[in-house]
C-alpha atoms as a PDB file:
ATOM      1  CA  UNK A   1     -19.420 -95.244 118.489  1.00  0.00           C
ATOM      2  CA  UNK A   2     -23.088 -93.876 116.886  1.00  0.00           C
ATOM      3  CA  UNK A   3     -23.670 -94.438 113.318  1.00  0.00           C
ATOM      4  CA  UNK A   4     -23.747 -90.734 113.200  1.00  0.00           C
ATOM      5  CA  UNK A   5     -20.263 -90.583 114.347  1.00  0.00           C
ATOM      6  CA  UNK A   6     -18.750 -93.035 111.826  1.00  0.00           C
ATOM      7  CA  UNK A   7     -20.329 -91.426 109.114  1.00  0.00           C
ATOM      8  CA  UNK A   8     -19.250 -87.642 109.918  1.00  0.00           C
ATOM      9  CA  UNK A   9     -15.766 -89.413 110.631  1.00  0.00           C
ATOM     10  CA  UNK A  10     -15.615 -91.387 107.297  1.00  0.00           C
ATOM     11  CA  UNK A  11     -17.329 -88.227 105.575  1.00  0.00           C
ATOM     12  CA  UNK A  12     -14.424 -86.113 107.091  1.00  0.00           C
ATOM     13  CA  UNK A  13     -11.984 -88.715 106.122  1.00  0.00           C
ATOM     14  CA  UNK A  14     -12.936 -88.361 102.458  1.00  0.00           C
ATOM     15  CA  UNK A  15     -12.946 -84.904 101.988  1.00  0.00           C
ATOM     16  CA  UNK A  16      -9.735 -84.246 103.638  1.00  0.00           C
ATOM     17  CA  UNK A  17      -8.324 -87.133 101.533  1.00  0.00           C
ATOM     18  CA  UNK A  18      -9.730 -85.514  98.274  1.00  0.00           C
ATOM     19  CA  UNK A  19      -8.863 -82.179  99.337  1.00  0.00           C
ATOM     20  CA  UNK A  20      -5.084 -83.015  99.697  1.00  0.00           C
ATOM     21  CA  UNK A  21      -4.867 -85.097  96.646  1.00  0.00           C
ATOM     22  CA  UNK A  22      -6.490 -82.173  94.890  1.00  0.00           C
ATOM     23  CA  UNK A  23      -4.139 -79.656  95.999  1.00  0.00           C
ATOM     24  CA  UNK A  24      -1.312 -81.764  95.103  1.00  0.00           C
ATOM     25  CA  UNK A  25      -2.951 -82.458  91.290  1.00  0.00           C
ATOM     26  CA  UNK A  26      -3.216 -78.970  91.189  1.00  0.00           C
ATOM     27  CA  UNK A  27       0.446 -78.289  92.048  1.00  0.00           C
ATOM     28  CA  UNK A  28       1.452 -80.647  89.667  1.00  0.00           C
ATOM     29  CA  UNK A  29      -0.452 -78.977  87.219  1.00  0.00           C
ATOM     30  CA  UNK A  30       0.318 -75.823  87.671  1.00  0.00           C
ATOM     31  CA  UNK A  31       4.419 -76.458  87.611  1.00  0.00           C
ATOM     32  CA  UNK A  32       3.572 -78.387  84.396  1.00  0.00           C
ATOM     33  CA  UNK A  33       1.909 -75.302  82.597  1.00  0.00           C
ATOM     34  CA  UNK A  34       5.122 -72.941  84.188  1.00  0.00           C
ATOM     35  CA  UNK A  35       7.250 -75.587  82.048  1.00  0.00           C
ATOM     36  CA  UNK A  36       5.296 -75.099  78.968  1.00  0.00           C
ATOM     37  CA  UNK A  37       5.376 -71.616  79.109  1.00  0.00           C
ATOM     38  CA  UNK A  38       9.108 -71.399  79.514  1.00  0.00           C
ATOM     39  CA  UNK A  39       9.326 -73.597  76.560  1.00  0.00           C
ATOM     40  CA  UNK A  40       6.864 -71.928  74.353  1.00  0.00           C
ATOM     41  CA  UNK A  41       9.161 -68.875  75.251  1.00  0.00           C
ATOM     42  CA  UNK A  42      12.040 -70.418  74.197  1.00  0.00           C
ATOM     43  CA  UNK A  43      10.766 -71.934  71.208  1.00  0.00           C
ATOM     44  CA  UNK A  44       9.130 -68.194  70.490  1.00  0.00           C
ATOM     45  CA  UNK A  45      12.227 -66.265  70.844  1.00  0.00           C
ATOM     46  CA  UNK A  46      14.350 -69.022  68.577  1.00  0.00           C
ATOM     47  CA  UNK A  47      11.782 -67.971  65.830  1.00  0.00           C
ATOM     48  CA  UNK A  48      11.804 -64.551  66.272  1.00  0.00           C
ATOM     49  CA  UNK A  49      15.540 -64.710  65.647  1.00  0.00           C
ATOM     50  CA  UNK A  50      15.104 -66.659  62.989  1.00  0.00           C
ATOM     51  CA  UNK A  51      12.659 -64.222  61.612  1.00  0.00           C
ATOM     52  CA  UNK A  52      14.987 -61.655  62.466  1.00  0.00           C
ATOM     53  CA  UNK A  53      17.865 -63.333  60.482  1.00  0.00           C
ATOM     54  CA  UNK A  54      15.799 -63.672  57.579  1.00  0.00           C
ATOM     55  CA  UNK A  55      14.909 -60.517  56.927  1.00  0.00           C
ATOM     56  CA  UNK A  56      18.621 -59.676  57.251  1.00  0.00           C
ATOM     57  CA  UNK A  57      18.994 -62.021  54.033  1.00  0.00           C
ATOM     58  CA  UNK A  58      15.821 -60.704  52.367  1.00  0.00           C
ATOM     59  CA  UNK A  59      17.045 -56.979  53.006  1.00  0.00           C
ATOM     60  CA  UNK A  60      20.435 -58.288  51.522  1.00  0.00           C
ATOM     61  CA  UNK A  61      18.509 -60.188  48.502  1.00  0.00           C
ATOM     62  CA  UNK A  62      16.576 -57.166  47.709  1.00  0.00           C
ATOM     63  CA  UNK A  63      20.333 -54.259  47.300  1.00  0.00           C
ATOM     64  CA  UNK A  64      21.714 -57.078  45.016  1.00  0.00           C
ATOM     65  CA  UNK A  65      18.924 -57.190  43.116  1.00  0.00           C
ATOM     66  CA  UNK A  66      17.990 -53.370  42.738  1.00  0.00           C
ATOM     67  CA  UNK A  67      22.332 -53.304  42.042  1.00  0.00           C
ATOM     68  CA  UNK A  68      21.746 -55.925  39.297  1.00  0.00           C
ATOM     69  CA  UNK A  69      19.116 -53.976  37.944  1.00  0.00           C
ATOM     70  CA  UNK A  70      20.260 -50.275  37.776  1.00  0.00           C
ATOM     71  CA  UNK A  71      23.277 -51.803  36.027  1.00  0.00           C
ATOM     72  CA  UNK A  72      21.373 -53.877  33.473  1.00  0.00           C
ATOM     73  CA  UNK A  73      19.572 -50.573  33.087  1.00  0.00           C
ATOM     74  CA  UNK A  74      22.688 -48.657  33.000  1.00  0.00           C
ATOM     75  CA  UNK A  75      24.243 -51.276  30.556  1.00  0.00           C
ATOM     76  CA  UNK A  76      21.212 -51.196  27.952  1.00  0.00           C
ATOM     77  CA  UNK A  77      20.845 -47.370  28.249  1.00  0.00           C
ATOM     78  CA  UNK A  78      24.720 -47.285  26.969  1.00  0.00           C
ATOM     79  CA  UNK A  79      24.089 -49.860  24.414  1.00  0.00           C
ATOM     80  CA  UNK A  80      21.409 -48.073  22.872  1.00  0.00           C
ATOM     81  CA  UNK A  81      23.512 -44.596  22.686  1.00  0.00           C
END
């Protein structure tokens, strides 16, 4: 066998090696990053409920409030008559 030969072959060799190892980094990779992404999701959508719930409370916060107040209102309005 040439010189030539051995060198295409081990050339060939190399980048068919590199190629498949490649590919199968970039599988890895990629399945990695699909992972992520479903648990950024997750993690996205358990705040947004949160978010959700606490505006629920805040809404609540602010009638008890605006109650407490038209009735002190109410109360010194009738205390002054």
């Amino acid at each position: 066998m040439s010189l030539t030969a051995k060198i295409t072959l081990g050339t060939s060799v190399v980048i068919a090696t590199s190629t498949i190892a490649g590919v199968h980094y970039k599988k890895k990779y990629d399945q990695n990053q699909l992972k992520q992404g479903v648990i950024k999701d997750l993690e996205r959508q358990e705040r947004k409920r949160q978010n959700r719930q606490e505006l629920v409370n805040q809404i609540e916060l602010t009638r008890q409030l605006e109650l407490q107040r038209e009735n002190y209102e109410v109360t010194s309005k009738t205390g002054e008559m």
